[in-house]
PDB file of N, CA and C in Angstrom:
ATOM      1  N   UNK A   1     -11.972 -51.351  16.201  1.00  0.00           N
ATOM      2  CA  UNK A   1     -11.783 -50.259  17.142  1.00  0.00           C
ATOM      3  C   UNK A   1     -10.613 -49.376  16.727  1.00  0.00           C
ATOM      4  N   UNK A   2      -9.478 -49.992  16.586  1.00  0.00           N
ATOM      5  CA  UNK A   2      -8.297 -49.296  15.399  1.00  0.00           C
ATOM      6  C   UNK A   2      -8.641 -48.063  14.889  1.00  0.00           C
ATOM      7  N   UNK A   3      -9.340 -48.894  14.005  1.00  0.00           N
ATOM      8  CA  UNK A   3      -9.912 -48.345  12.338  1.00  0.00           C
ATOM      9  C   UNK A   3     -10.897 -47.266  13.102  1.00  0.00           C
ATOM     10  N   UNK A   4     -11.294 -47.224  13.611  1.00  0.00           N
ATOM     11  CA  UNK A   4     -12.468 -46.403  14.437  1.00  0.00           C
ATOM     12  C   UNK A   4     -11.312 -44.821  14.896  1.00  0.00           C
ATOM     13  N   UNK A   5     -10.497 -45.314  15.500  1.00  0.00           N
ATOM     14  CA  UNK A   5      -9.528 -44.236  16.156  1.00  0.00           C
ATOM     15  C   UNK A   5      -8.563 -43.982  15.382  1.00  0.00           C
ATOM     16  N   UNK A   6      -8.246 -44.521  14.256  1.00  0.00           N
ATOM     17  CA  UNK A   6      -7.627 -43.837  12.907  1.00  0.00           C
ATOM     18  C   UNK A   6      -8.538 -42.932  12.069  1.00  0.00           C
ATOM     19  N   UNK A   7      -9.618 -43.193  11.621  1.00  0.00           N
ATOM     20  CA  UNK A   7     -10.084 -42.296  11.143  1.00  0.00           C
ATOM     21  C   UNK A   7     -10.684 -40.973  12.591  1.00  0.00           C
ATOM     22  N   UNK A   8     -10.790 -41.330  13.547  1.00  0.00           N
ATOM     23  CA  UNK A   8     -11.744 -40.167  14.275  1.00  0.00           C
ATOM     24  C   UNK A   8     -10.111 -38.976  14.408  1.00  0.00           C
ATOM     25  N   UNK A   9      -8.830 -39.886  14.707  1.00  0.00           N
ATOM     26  CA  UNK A   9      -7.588 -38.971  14.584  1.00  0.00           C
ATOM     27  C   UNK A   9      -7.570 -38.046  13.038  1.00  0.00           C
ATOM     28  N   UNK A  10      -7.666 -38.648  12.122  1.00  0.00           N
ATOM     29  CA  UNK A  10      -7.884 -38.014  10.824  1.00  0.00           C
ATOM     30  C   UNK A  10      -8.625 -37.153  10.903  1.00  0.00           C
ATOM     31  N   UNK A  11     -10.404 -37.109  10.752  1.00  0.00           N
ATOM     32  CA  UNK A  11     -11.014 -36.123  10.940  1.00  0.00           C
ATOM     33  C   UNK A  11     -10.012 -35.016  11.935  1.00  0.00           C
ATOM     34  N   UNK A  12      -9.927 -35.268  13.095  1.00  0.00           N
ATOM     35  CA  UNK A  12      -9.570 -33.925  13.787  1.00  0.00           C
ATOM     36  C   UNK A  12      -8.036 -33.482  13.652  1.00  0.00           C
ATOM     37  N   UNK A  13      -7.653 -34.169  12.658  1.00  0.00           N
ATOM     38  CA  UNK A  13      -6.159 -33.570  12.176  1.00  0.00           C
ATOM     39  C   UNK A  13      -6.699 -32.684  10.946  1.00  0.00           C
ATOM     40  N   UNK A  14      -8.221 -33.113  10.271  1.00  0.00           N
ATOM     41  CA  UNK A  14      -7.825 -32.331   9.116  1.00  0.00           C
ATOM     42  C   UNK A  14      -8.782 -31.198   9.560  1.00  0.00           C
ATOM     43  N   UNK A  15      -9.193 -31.355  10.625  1.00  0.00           N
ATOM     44  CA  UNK A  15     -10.093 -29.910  11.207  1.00  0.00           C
ATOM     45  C   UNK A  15      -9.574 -29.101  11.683  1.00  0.00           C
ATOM     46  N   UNK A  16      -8.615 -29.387  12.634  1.00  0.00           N
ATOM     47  CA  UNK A  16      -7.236 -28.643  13.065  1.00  0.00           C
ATOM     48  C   UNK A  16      -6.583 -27.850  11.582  1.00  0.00           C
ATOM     49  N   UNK A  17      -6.432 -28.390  10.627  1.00  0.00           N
ATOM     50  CA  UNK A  17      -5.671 -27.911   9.754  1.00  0.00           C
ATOM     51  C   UNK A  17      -6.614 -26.693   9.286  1.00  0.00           C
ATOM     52  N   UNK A  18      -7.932 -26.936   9.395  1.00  0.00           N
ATOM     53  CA  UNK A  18      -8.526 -26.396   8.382  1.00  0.00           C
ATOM     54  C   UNK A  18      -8.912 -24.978   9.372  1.00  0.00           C
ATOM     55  N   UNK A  19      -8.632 -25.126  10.560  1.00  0.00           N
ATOM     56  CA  UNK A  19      -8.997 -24.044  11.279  1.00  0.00           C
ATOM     57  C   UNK A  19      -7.767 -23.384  11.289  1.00  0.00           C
ATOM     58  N   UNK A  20      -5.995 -24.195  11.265  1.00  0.00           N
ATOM     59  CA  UNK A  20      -5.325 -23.153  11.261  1.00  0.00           C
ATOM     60  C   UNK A  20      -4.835 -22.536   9.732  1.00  0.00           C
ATOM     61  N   UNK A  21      -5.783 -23.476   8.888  1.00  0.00           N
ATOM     62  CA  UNK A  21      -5.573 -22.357   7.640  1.00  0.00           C
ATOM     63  C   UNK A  21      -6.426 -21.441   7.008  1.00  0.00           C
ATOM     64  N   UNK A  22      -7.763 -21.360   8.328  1.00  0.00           N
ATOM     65  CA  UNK A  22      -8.340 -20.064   7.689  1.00  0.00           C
ATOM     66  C   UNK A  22      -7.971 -19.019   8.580  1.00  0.00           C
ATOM     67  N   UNK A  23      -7.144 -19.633  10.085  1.00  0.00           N
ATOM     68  CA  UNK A  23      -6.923 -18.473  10.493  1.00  0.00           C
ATOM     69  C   UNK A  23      -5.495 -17.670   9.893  1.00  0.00           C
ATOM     70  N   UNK A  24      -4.700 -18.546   9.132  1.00  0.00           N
ATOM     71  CA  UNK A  24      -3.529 -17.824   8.181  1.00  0.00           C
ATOM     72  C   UNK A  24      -4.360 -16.826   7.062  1.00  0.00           C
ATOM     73  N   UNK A  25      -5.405 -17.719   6.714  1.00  0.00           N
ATOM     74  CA  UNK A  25      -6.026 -16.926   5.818  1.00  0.00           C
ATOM     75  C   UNK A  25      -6.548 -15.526   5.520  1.00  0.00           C
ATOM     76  N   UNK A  26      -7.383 -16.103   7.131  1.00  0.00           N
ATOM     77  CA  UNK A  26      -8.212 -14.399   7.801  1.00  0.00           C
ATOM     78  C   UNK A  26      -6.499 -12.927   7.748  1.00  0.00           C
ATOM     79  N   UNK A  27      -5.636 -13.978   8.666  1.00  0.00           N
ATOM     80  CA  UNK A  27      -4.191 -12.428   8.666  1.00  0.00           C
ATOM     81  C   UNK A  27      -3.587 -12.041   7.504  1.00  0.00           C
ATOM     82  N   UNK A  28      -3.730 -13.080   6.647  1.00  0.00           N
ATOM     83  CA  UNK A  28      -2.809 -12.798   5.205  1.00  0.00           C
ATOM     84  C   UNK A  28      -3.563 -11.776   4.382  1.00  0.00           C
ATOM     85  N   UNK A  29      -5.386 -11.849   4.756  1.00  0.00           N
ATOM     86  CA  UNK A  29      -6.548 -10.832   4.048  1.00  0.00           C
ATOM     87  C   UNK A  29      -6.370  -9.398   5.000  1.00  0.00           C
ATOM     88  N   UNK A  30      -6.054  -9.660   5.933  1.00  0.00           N
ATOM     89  CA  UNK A  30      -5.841  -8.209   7.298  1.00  0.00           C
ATOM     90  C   UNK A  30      -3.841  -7.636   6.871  1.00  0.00           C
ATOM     91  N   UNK A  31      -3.206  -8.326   6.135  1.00  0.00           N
ATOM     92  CA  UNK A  31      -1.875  -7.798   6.081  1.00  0.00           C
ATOM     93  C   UNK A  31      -2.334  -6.938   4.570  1.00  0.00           C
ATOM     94  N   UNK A  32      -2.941  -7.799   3.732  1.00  0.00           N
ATOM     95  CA  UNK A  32      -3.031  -7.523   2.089  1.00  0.00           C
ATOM     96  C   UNK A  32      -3.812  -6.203   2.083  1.00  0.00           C
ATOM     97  N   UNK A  33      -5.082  -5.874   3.221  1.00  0.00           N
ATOM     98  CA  UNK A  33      -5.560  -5.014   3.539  1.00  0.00           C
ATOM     99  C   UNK A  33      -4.597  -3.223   4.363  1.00  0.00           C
ATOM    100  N   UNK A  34      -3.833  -4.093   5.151  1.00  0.00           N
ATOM    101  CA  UNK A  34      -2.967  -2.910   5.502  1.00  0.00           C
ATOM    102  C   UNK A  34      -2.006  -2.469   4.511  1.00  0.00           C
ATOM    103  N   UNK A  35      -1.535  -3.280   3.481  1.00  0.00           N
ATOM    104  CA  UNK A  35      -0.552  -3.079   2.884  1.00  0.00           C
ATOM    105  C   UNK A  35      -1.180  -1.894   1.654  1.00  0.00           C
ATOM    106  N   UNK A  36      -2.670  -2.429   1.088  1.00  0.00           N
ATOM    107  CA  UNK A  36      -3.323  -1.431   0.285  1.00  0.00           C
ATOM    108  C   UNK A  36      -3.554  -0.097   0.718  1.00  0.00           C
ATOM    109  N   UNK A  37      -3.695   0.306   2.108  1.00  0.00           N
ATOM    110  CA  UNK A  37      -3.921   1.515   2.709  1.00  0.00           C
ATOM    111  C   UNK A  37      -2.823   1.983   2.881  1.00  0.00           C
ATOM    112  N   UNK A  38      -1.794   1.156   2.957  1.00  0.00           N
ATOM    113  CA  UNK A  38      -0.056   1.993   2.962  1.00  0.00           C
ATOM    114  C   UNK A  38       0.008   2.460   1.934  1.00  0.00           C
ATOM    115  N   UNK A  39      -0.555   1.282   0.906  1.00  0.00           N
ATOM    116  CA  UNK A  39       0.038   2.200  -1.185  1.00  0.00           C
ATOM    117  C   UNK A  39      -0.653   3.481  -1.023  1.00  0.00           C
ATOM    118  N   UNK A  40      -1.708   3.632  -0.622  1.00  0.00           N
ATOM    119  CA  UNK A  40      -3.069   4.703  -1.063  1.00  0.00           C
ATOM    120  C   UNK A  40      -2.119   5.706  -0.397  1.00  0.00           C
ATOM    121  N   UNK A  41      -2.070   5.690   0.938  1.00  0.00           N
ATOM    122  CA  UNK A  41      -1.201   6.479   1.709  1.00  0.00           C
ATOM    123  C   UNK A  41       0.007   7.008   0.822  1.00  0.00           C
ATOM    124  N   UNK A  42       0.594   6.228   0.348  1.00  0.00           N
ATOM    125  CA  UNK A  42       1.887   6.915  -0.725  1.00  0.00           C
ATOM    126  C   UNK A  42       1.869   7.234  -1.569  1.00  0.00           C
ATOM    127  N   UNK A  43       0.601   7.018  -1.857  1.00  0.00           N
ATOM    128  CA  UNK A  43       0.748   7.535  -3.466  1.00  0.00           C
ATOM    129  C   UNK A  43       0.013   9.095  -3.154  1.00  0.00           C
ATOM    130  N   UNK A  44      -1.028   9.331  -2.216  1.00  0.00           N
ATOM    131  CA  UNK A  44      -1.398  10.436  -2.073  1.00  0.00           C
ATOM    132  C   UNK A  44      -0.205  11.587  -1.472  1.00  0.00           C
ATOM    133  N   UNK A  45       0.517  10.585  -0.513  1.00  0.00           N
ATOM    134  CA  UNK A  45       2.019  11.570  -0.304  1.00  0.00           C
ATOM    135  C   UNK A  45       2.434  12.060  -2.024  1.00  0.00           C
ATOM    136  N   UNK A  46       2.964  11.163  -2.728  1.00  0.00           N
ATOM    137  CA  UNK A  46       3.546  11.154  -4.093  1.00  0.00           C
ATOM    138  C   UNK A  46       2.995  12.416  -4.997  1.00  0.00           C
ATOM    139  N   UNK A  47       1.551  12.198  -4.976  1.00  0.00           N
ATOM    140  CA  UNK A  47       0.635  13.884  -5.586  1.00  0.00           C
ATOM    141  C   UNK A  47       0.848  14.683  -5.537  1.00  0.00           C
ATOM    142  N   UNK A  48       1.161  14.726  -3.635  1.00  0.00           N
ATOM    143  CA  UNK A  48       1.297  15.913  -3.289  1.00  0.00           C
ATOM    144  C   UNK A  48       2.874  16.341  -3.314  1.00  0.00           C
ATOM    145  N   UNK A  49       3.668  15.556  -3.150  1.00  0.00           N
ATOM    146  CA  UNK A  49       4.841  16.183  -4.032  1.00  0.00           C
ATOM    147  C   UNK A  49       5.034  16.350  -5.319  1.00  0.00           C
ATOM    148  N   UNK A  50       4.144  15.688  -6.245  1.00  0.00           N
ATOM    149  CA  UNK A  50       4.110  15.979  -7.544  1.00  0.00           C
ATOM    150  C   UNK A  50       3.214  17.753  -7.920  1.00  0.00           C
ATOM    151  N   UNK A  51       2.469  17.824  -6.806  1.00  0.00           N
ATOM    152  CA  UNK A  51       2.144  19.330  -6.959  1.00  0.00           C
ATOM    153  C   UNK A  51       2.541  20.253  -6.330  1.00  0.00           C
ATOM    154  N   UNK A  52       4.079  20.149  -5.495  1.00  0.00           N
ATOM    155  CA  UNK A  52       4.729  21.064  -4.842  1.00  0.00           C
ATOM    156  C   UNK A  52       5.853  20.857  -5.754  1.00  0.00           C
ATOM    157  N   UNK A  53       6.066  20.250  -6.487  1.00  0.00           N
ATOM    158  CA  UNK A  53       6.995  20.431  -7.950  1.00  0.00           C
ATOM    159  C   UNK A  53       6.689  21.301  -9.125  1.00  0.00           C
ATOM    160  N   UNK A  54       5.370  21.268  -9.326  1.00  0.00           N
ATOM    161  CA  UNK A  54       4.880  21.591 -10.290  1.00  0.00           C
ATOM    162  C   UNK A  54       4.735  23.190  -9.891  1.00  0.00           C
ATOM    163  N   UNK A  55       4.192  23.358  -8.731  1.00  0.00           N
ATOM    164  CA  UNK A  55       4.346  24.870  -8.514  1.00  0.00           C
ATOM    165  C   UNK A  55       5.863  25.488  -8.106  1.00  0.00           C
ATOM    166  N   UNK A  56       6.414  24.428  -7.567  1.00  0.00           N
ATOM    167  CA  UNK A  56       7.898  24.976  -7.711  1.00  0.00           C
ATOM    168  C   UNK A  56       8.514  25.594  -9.009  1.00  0.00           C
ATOM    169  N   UNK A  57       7.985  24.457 -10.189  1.00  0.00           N
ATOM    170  CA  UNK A  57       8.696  24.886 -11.505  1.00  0.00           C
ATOM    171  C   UNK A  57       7.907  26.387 -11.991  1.00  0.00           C
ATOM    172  N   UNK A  58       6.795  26.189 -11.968  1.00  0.00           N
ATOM    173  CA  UNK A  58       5.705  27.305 -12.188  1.00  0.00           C
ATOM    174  C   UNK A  58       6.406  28.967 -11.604  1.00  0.00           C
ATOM    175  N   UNK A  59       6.763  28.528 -10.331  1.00  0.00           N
ATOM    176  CA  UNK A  59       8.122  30.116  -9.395  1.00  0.00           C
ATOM    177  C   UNK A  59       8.713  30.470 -10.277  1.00  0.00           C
ATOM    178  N   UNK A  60       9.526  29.042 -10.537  1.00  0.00           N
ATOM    179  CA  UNK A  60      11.096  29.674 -10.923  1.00  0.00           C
ATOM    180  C   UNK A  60      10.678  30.214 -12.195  1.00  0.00           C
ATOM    181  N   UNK A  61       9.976  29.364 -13.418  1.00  0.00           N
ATOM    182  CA  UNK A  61       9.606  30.051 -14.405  1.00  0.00           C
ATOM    183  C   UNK A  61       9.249  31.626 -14.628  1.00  0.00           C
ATOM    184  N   UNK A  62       7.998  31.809 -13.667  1.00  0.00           N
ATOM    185  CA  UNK A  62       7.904  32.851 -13.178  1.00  0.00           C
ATOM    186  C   UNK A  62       8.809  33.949 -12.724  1.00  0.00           C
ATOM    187  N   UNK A  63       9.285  33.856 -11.899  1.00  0.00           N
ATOM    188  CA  UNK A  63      10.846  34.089 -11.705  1.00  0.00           C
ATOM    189  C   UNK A  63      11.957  34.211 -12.831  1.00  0.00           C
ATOM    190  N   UNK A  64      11.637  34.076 -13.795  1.00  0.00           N
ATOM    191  CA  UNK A  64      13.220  33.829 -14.893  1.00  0.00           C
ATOM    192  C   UNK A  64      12.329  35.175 -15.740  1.00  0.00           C
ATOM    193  N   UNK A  65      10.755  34.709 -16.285  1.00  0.00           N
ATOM    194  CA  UNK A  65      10.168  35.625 -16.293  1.00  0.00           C
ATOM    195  C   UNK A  65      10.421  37.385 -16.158  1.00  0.00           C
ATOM    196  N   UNK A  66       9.977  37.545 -14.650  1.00  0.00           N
ATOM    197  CA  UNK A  66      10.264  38.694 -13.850  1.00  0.00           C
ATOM    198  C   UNK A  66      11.747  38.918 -14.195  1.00  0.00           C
ATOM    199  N   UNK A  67      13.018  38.133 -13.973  1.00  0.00           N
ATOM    200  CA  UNK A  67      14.016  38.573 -14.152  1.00  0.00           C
ATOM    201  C   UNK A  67      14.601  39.133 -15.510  1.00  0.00           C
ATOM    202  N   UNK A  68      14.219  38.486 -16.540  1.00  0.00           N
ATOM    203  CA  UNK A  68      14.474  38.845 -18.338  1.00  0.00           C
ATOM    204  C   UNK A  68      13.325  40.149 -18.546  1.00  0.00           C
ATOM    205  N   UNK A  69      12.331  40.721 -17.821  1.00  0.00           N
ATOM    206  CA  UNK A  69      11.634  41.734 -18.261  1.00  0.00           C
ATOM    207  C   UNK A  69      12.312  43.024 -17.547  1.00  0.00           C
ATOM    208  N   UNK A  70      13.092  42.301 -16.510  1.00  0.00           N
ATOM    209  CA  UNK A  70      13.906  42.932 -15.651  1.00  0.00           C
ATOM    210  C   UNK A  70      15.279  43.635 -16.468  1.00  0.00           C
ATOM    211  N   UNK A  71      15.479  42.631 -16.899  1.00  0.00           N
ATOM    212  CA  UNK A  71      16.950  42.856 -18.053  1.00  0.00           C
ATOM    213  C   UNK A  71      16.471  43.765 -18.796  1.00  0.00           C
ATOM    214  N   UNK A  72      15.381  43.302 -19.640  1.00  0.00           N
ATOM    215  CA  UNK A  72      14.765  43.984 -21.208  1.00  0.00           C
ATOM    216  C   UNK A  72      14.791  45.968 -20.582  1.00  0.00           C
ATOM    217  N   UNK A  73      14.520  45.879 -19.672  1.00  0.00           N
ATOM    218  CA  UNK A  73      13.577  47.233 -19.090  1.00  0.00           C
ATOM    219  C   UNK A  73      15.085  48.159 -18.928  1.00  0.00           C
ATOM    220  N   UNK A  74      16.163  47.253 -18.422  1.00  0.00           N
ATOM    221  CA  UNK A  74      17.213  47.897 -18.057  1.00  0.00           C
ATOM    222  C   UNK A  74      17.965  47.889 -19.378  1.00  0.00           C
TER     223      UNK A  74
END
């Protein structure tokens, strides 16, 4: 009878376990998931400051441009 209620405790210790490690499992796949939509999120921020740089430099160039034809003329 022991032996009967040692193992039936076993089974439901290792079922217990196994339910609270797929439910770590399931949040750790729902964090790894939010965390990928944060990168995507930053990196599309990142672009878009990489193309408000790029037309920034594109101005001033422009700008140095206009100003030296400015000189030349004068």
């Amino acid at each position: 009878m022991r032996q009967k209620i040692i193992i039936s405790t076993a089974i439901l210790l290792t079922f217990s376990w196994i339910g609270i490690l797929d439910y770590e499992a399931k949040k750790l796949k729902e964090a790894v998931t939010n965390l990928n939509e944060t990168v995507t999120i930053q990196n599309e921020v990142l672009l878009q400051h990489k193309a408000t740089i790029i037309n920034t430099k594109s101005d001033i160039e422009l700008f140095i441009d206009i100003v030296n034809e400015f000189r030349n003329f004068i």
